[in-house]
C-alpha atoms as a PDB file:
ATOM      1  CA  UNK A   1      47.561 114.840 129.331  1.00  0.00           C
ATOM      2  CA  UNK A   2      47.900 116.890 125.660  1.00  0.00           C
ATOM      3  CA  UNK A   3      46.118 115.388 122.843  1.00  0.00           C
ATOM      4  CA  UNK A   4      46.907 115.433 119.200  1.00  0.00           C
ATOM      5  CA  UNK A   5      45.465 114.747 115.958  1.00  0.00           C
ATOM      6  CA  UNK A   6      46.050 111.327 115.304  1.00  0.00           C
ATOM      7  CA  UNK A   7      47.080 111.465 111.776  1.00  0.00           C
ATOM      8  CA  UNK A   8      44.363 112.099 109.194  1.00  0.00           C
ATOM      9  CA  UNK A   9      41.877 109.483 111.105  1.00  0.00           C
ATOM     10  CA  UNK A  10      39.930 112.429 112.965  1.00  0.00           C
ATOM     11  CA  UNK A  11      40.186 111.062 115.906  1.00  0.00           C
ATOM     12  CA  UNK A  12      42.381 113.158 118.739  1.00  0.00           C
ATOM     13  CA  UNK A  13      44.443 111.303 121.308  1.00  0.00           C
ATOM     14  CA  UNK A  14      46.377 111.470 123.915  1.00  0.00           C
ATOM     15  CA  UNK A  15      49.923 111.271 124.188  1.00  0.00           C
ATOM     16  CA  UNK A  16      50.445 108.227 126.180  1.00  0.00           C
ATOM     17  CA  UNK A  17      48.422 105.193 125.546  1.00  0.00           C
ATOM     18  CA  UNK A  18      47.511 102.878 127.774  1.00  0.00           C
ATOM     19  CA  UNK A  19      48.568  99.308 126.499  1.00  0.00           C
ATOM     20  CA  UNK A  20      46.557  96.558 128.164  1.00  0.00           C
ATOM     21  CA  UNK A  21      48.889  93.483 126.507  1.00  0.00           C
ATOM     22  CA  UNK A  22      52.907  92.959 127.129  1.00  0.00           C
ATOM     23  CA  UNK A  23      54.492  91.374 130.095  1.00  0.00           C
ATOM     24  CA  UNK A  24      52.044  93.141 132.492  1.00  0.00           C
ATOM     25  CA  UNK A  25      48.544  92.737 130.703  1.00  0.00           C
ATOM     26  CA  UNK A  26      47.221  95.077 133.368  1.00  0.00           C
ATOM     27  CA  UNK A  27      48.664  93.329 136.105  1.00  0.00           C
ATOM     28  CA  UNK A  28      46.808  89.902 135.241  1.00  0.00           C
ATOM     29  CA  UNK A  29      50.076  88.281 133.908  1.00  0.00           C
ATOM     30  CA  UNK A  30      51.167  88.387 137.682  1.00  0.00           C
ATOM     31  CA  UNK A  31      48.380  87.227 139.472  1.00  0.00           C
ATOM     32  CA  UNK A  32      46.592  90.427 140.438  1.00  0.00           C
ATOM     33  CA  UNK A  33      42.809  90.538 140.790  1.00  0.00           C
ATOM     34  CA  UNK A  34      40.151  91.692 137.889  1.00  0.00           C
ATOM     35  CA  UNK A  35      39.050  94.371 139.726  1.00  0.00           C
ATOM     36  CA  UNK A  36      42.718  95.893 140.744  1.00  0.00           C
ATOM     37  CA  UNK A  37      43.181  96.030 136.445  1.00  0.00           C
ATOM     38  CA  UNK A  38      39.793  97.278 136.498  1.00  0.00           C
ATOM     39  CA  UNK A  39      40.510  99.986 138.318  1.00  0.00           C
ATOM     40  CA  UNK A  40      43.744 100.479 137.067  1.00  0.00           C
ATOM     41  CA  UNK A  41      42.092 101.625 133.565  1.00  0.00           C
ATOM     42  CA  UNK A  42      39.743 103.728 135.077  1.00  0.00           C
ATOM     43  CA  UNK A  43      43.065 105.832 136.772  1.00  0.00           C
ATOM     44  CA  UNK A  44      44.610 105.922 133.505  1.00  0.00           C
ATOM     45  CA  UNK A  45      41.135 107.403 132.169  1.00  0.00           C
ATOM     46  CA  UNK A  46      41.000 109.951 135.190  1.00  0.00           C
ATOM     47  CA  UNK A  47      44.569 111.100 134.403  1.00  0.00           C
ATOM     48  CA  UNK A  48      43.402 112.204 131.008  1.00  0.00           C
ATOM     49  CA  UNK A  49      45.116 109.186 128.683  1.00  0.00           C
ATOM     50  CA  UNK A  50      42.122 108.576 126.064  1.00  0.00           C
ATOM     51  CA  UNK A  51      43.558 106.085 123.990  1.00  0.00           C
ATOM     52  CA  UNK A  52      43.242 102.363 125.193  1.00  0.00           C
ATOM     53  CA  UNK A  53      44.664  99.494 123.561  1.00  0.00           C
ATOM     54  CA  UNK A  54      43.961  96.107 124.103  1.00  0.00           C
ATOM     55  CA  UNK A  55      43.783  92.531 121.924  1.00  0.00           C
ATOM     56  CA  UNK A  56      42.174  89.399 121.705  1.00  0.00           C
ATOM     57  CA  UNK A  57      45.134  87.636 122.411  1.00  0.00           C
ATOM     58  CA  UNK A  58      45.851  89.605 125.548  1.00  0.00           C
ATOM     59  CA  UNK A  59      42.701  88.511 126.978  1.00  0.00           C
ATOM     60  CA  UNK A  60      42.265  91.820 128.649  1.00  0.00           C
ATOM     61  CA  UNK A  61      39.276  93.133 126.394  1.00  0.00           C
ATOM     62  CA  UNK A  62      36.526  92.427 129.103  1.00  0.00           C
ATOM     63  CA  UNK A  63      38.329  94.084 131.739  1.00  0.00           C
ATOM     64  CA  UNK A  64      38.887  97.065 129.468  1.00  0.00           C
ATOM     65  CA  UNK A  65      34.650  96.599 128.709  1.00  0.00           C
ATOM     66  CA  UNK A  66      34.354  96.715 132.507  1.00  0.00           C
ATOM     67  CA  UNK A  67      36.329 100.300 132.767  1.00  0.00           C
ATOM     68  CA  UNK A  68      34.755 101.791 130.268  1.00  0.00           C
ATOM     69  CA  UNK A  69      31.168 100.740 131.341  1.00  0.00           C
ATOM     70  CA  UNK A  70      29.416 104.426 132.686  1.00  0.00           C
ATOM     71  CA  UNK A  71      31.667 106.691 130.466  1.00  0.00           C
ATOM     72  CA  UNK A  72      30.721 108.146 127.331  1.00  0.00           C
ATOM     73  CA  UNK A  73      31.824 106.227 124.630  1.00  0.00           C
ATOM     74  CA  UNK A  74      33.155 109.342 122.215  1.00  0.00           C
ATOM     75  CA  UNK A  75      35.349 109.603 125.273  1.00  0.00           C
ATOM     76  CA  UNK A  76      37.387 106.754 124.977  1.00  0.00           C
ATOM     77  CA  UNK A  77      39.712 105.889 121.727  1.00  0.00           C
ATOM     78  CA  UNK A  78      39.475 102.087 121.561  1.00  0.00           C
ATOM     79  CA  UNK A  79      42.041  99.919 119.611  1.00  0.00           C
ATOM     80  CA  UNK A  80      42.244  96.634 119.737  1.00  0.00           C
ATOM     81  CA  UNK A  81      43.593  93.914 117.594  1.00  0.00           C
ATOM     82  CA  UNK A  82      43.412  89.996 115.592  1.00  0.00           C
ATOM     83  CA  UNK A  83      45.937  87.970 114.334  1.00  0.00           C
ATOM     84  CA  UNK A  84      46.182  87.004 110.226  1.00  0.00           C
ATOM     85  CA  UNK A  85      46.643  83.414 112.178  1.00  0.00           C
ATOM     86  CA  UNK A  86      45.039  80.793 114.214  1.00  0.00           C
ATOM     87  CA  UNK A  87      46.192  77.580 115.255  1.00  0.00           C
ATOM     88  CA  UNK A  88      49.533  78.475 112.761  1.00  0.00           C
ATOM     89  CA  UNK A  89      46.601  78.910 109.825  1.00  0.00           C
ATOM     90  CA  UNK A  90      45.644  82.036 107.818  1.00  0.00           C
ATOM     91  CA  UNK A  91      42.242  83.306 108.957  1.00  0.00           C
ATOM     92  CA  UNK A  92      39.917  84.208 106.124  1.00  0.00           C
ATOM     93  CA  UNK A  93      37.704  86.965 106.053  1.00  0.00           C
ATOM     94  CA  UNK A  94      34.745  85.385 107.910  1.00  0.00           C
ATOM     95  CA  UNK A  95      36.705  84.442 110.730  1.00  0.00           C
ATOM     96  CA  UNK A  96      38.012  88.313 111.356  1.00  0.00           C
ATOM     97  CA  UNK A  97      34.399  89.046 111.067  1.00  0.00           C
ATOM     98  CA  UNK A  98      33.488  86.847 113.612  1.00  0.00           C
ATOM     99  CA  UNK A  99      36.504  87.773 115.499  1.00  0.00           C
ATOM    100  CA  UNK A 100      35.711  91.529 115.430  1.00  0.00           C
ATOM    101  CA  UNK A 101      31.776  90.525 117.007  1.00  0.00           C
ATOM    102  CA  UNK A 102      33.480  88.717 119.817  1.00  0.00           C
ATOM    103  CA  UNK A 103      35.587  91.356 120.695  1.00  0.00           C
ATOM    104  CA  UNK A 104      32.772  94.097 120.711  1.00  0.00           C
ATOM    105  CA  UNK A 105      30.767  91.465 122.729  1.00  0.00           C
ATOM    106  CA  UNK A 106      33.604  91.462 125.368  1.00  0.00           C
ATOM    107  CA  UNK A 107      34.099  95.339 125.043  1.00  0.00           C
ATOM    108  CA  UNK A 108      30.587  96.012 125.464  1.00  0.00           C
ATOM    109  CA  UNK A 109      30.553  98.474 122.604  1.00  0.00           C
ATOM    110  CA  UNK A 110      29.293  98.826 119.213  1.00  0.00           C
ATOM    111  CA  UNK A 111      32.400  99.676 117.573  1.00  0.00           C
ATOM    112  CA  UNK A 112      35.849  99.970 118.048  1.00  0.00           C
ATOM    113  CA  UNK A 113      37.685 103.183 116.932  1.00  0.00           C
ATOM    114  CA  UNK A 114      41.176 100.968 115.584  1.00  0.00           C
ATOM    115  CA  UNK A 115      40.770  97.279 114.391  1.00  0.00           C
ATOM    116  CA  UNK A 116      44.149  96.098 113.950  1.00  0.00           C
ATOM    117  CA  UNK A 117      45.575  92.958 112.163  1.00  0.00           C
ATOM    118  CA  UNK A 118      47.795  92.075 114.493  1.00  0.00           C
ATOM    119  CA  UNK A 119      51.740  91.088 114.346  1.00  0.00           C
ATOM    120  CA  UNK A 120      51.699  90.672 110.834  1.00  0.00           C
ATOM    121  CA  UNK A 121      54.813  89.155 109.658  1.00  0.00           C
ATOM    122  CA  UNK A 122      56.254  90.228 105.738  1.00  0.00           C
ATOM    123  CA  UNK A 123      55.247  86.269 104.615  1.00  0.00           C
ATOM    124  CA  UNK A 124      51.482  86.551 105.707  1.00  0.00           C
ATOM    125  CA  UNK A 125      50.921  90.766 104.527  1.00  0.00           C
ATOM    126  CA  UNK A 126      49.682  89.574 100.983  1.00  0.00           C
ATOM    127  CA  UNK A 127      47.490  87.716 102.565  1.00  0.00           C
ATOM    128  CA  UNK A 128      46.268  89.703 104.557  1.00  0.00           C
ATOM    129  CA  UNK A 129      45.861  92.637 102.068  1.00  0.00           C
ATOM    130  CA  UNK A 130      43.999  90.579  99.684  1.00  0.00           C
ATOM    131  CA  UNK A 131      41.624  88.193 101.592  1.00  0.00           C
ATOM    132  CA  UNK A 132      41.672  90.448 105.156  1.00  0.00           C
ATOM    133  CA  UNK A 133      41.674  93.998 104.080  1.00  0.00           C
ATOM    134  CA  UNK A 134      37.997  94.090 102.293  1.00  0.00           C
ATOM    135  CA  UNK A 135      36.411  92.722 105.274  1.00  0.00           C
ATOM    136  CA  UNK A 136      37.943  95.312 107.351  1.00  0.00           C
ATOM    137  CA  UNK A 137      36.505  97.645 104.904  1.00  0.00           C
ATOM    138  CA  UNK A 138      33.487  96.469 104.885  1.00  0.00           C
ATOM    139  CA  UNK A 139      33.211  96.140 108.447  1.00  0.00           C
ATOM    140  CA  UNK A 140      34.019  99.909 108.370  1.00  0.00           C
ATOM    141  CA  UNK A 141      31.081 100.775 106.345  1.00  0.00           C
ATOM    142  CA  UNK A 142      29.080  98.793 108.535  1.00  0.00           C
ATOM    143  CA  UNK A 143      29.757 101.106 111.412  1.00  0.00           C
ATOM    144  CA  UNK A 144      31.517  98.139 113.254  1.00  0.00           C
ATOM    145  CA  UNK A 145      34.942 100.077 113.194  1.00  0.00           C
ATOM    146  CA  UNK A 146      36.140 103.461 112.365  1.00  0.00           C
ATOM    147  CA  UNK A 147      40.030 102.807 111.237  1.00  0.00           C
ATOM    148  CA  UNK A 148      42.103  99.833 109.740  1.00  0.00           C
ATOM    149  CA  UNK A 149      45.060  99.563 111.330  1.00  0.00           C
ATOM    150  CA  UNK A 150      48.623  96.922 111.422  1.00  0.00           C
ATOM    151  CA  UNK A 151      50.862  96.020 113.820  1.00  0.00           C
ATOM    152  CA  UNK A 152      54.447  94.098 112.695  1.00  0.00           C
ATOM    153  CA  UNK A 153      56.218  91.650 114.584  1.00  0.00           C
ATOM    154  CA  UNK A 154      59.154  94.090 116.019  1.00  0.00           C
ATOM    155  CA  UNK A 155      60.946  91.835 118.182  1.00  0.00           C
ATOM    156  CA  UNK A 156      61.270  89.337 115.116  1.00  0.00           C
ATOM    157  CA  UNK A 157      60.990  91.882 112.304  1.00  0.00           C
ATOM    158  CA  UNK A 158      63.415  94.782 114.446  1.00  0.00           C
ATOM    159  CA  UNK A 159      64.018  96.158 110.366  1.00  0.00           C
ATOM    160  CA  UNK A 160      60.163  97.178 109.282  1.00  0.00           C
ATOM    161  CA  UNK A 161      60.148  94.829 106.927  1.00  0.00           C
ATOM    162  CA  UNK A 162      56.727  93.893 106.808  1.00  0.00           C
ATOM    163  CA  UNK A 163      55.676  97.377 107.337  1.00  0.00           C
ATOM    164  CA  UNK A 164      57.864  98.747 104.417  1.00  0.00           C
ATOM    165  CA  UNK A 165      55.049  96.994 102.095  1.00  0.00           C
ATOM    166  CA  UNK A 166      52.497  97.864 104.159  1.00  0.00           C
ATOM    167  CA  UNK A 167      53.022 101.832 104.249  1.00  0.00           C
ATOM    168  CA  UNK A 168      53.125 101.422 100.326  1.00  0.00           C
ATOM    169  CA  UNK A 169      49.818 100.665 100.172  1.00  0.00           C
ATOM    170  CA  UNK A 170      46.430 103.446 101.155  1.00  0.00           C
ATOM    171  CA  UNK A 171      44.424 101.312 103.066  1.00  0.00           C
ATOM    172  CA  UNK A 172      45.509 101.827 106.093  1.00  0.00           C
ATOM    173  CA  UNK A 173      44.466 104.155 108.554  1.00  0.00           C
ATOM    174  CA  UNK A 174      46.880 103.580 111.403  1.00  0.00           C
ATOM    175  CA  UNK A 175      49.826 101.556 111.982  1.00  0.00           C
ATOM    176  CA  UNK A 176      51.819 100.730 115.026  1.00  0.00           C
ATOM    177  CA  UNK A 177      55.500 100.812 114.531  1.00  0.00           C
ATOM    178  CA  UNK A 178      58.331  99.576 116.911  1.00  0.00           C
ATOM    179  CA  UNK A 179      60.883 102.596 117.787  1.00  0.00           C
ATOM    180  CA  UNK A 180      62.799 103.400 120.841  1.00  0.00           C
ATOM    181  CA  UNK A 181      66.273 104.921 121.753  1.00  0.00           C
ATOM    182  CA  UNK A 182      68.033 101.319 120.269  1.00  0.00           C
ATOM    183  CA  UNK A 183      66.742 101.103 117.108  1.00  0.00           C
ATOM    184  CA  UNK A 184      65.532 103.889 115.323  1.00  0.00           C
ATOM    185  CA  UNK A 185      65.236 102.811 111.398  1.00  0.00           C
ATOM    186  CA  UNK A 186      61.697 103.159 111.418  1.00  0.00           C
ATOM    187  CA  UNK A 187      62.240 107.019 111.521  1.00  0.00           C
ATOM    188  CA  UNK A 188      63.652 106.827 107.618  1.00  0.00           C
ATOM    189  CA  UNK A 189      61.884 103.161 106.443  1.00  0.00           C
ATOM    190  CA  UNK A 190      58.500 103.951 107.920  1.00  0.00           C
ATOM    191  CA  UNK A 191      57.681 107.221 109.659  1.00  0.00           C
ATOM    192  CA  UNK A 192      58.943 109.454 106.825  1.00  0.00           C
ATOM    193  CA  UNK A 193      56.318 107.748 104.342  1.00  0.00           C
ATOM    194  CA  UNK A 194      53.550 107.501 107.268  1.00  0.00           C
ATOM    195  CA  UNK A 195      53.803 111.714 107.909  1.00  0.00           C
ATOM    196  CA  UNK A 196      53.498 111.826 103.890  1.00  0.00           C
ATOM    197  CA  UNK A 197      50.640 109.770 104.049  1.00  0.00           C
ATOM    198  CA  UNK A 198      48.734 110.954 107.181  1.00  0.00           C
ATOM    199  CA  UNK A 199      48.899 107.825 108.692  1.00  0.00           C
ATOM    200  CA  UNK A 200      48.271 107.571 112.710  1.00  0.00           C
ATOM    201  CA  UNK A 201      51.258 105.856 114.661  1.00  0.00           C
ATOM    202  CA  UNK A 202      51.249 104.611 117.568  1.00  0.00           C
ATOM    203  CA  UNK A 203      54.689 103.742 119.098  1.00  0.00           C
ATOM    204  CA  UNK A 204      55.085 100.256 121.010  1.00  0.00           C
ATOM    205  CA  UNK A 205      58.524  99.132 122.592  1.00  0.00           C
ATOM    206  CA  UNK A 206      59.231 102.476 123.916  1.00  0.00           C
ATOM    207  CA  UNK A 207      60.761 100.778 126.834  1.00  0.00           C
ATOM    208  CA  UNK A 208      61.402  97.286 126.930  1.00  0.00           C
ATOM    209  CA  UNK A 209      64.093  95.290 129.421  1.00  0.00           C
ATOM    210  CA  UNK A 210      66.798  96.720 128.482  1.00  0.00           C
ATOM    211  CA  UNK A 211      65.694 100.202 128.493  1.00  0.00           C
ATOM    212  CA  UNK A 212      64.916  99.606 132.424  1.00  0.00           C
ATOM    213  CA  UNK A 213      67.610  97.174 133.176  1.00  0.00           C
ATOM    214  CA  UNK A 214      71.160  98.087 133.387  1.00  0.00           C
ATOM    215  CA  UNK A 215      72.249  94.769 132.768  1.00  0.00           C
ATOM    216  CA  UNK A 216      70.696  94.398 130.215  1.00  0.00           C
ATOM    217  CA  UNK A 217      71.371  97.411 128.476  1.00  0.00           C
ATOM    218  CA  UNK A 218      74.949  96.607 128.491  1.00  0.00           C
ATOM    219  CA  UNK A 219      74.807  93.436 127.273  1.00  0.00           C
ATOM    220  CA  UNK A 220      72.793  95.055 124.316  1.00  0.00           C
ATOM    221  CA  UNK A 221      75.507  97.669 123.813  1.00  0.00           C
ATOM    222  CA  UNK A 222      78.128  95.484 123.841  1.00  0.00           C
ATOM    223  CA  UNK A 223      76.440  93.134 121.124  1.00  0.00           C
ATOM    224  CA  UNK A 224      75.775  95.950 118.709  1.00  0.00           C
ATOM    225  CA  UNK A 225      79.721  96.997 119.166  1.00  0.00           C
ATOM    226  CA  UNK A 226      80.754  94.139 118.068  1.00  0.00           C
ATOM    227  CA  UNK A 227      78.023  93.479 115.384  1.00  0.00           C
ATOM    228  CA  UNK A 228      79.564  96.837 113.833  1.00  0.00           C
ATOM    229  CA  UNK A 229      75.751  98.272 114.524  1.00  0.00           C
ATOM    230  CA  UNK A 230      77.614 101.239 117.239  1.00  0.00           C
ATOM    231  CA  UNK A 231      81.369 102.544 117.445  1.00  0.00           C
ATOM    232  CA  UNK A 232      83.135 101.958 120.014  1.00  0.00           C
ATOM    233  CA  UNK A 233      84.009 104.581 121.004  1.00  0.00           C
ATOM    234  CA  UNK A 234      80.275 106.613 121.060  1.00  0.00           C
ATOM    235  CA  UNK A 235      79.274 105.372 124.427  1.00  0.00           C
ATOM    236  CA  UNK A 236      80.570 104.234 127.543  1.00  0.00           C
ATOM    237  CA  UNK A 237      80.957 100.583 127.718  1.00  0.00           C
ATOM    238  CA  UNK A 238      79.697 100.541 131.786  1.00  0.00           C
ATOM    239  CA  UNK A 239      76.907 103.025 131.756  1.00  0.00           C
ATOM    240  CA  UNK A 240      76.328 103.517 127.930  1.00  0.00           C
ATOM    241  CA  UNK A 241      73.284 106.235 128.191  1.00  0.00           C
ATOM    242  CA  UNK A 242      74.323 107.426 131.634  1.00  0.00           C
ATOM    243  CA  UNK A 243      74.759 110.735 130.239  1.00  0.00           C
ATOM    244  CA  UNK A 244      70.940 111.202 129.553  1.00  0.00           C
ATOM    245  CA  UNK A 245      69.893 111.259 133.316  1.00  0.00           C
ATOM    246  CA  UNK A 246      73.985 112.795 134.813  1.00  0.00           C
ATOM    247  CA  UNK A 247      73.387 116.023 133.775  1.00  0.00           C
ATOM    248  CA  UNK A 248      69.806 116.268 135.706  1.00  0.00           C
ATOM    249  CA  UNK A 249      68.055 116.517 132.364  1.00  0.00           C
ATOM    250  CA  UNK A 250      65.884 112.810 132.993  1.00  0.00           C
ATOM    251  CA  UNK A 251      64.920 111.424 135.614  1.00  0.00           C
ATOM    252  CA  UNK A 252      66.335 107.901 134.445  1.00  0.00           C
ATOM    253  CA  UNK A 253      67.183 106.031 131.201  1.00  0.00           C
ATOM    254  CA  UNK A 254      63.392 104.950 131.265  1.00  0.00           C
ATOM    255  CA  UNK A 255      62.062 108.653 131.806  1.00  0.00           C
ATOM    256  CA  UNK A 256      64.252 109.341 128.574  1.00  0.00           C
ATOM    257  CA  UNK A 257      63.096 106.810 126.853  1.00  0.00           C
ATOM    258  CA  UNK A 258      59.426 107.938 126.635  1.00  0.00           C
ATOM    259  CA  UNK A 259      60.517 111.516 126.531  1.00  0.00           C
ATOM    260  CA  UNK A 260      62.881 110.567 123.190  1.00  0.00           C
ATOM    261  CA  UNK A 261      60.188 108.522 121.613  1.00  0.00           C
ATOM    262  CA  UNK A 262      57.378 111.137 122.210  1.00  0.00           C
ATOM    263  CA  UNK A 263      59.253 113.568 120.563  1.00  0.00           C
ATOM    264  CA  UNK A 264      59.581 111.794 117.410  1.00  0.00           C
ATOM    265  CA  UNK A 265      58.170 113.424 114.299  1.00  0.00           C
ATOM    266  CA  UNK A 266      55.271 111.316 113.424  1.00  0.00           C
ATOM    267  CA  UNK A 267      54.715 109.545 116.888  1.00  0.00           C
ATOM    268  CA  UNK A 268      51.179 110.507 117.818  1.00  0.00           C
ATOM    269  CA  UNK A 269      50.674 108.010 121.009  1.00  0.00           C
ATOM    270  CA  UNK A 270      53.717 106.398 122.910  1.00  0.00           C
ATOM    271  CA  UNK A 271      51.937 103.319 124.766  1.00  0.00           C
ATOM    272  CA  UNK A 272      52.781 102.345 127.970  1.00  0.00           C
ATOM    273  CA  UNK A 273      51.439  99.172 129.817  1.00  0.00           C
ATOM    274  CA  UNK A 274      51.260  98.274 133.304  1.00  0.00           C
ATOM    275  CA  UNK A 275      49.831  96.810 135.846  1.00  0.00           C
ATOM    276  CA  UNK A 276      51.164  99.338 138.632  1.00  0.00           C
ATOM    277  CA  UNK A 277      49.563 102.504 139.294  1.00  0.00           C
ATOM    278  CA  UNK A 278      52.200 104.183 141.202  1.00  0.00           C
ATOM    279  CA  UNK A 279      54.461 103.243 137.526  1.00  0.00           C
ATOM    280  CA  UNK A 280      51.109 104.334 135.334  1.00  0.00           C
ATOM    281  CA  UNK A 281      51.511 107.576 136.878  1.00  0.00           C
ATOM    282  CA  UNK A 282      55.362 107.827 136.756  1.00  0.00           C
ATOM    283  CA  UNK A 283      55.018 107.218 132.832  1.00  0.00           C
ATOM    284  CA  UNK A 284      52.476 109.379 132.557  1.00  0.00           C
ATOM    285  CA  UNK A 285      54.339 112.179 134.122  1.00  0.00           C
ATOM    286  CA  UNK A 286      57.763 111.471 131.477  1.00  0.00           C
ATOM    287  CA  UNK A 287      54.911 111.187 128.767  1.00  0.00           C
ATOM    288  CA  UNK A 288      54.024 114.895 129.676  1.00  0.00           C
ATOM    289  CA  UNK A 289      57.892 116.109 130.446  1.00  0.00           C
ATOM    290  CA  UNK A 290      59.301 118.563 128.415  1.00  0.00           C
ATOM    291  CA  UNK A 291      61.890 117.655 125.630  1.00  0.00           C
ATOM    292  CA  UNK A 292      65.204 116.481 126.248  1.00  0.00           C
ATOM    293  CA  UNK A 293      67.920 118.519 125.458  1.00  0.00           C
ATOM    294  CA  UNK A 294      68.787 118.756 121.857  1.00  0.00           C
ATOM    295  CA  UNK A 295      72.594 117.648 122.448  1.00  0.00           C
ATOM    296  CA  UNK A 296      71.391 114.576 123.709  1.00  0.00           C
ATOM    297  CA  UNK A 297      68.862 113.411 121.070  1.00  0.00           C
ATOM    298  CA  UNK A 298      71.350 114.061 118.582  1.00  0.00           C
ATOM    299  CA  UNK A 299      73.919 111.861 120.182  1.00  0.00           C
ATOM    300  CA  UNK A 300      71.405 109.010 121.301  1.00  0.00           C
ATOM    301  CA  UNK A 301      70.132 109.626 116.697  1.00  0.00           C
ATOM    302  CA  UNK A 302      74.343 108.971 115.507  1.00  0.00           C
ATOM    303  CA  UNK A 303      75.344 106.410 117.925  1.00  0.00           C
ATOM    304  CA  UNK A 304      72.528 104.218 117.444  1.00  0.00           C
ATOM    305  CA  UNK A 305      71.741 105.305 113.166  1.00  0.00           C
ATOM    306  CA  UNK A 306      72.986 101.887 112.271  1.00  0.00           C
ATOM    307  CA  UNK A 307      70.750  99.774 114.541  1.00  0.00           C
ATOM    308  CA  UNK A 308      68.247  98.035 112.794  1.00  0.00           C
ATOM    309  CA  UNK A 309      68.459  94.444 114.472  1.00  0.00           C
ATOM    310  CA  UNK A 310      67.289  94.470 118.118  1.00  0.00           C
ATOM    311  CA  UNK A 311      64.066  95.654 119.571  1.00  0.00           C
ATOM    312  CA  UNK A 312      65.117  96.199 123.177  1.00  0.00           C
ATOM    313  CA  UNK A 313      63.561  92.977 124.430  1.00  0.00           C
END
């Protein structure tokens, strides 16, 4: 699995990461065992994938603790994550400390390498940069965490708009920024600033339903046809990225879809959850593919250049 420098942060990780929330949370959102997620971190650790991100609210931190438990800590990339809110409330700054102690306590660690405010929404950021970002710093120069990083709200903020303030500001260390094949604005509204900063990014929604579901993807299409959002007459209305995986180039739509948003200048990590090892390793092996054609990126970049409203959900 290659690794790259993840912005100006120091740290180096690998090009998938292995994203312990979403509809899988390691298998526990369908019933699976503790010790089958368990073990299903310590694969994705065996197959070279460093960076591991997890969250209170996934509830997945403890099994994550359990995974790591025997390996040497500078080993492992750990990023995990607390909402500005509670109960619909803003948090202060003694609450994200407490916060951050409970989530060492379940990692079994004695710092995390990302702390994350999590799903921040453009209402709650000045908030959060006023009364949330000292005690992140402070926690940093405690040794508690290494980075500061955000997260927006994609699938309700699909237009960056939160993290078009955010990305103004030099606080942060890392940021993780919706992008996939659908909607690619954060390449101009957030990636070209991030690069100029040195800001790590990690890219979530890579593949979401209807990136793996036909259906789905369709039904998408058609909406952003008639939303003005794609012409026409750039796709085909039955199988609209068909031509990514007919000439032999990808696998499927979902191969492409990791390959696409890998390749993106100033994507360091592409996360990938699961709870499935035989799909951990298929992701892993698009997430080390080589490129897809050039022909094709450039027609999935001007039939989609006006998307800025769904988030693949």
């Amino acid at each position: 699995m290659p690794c790259v420098p993840l912005g100006r942060t120091g740290l180096r990780a690998s090009r998938m990461g292995l994203g312990c929330g979403g509809h899988s949370r390691l298998g526990q959102s369908q019933g699976k065992p503790e010790a089958a997620s368990v073990d299903l971190v310590r694969e994705a650790l065996d197959l070279g994938v460093n960076f591991i991100d997890t969250a209170e609210a996934y509830r997945t931190e403890a099994i994550v603790g359990q995974a790591i438990r025997g390996r040497a800590r500078e080993a492992v990339i750990l990023s995990t994550k607390k909402s500005p809110r509670r109960d619909g409330q803003l948090i202060t700054a003694d609450d994200l400390e407490a916060a951050l102690h409970a989530s060492l306590r379940r990692l079994g660690t004695d710092h995390v390498d990302i702390y994350h405010l999590h799903g921040v929404s453009a209402a709650d950021y000045p908030h959060a940069r006023r009364e949330l970002v000292p005690a992140l710093q402070r926690l940093r120069d405690a040794g508690k965490i290494r980075c500061l990083g955000i997260t927006e709200e994609f699938h309700s903020d699909p237009g960056h708009v939160m993290l078009q303030q955010a990305v103004a500001d030099d606080c942060w260390d890392v940021m993780m920024v919706g992008f996939n094949i659908l909607n690619q604005s954060a390449r101009e509204r957030v990636l070209a600033k991030t690069q100029a900063k040195g800001i790590g990014v990690l890219g979530m929604f890579a593949v979401r339903r209807a990136l793996h579901d036909a259906q789905k993807l369709r039904a998408t299409v058609r909406e952003l046809v008639a939303r003005g959002e794609v012409d026409g007459d750039a796709l085909e209305a039955d199988d609209p990225l068909g031509f990514l995986v007919a000439n032999g180039a990808a696998a499927s739509v979902t191969d492409a879809a990791y390959r696409f948003c890998r390749d993106e200048p100033g994507v360091h990590v592409v996360l990938s959850g699961t709870g499935n090892p035989a799909h951990l390793h298929a992701n892993a092996r698009s997430l080390t593919g080589p490129p897809l054609p050039a022909a094709d990126c450039a027609r999935l970049a001007a039939a989609f250049r006006r998307v800025d409203s769904v988030s693949g959900q």
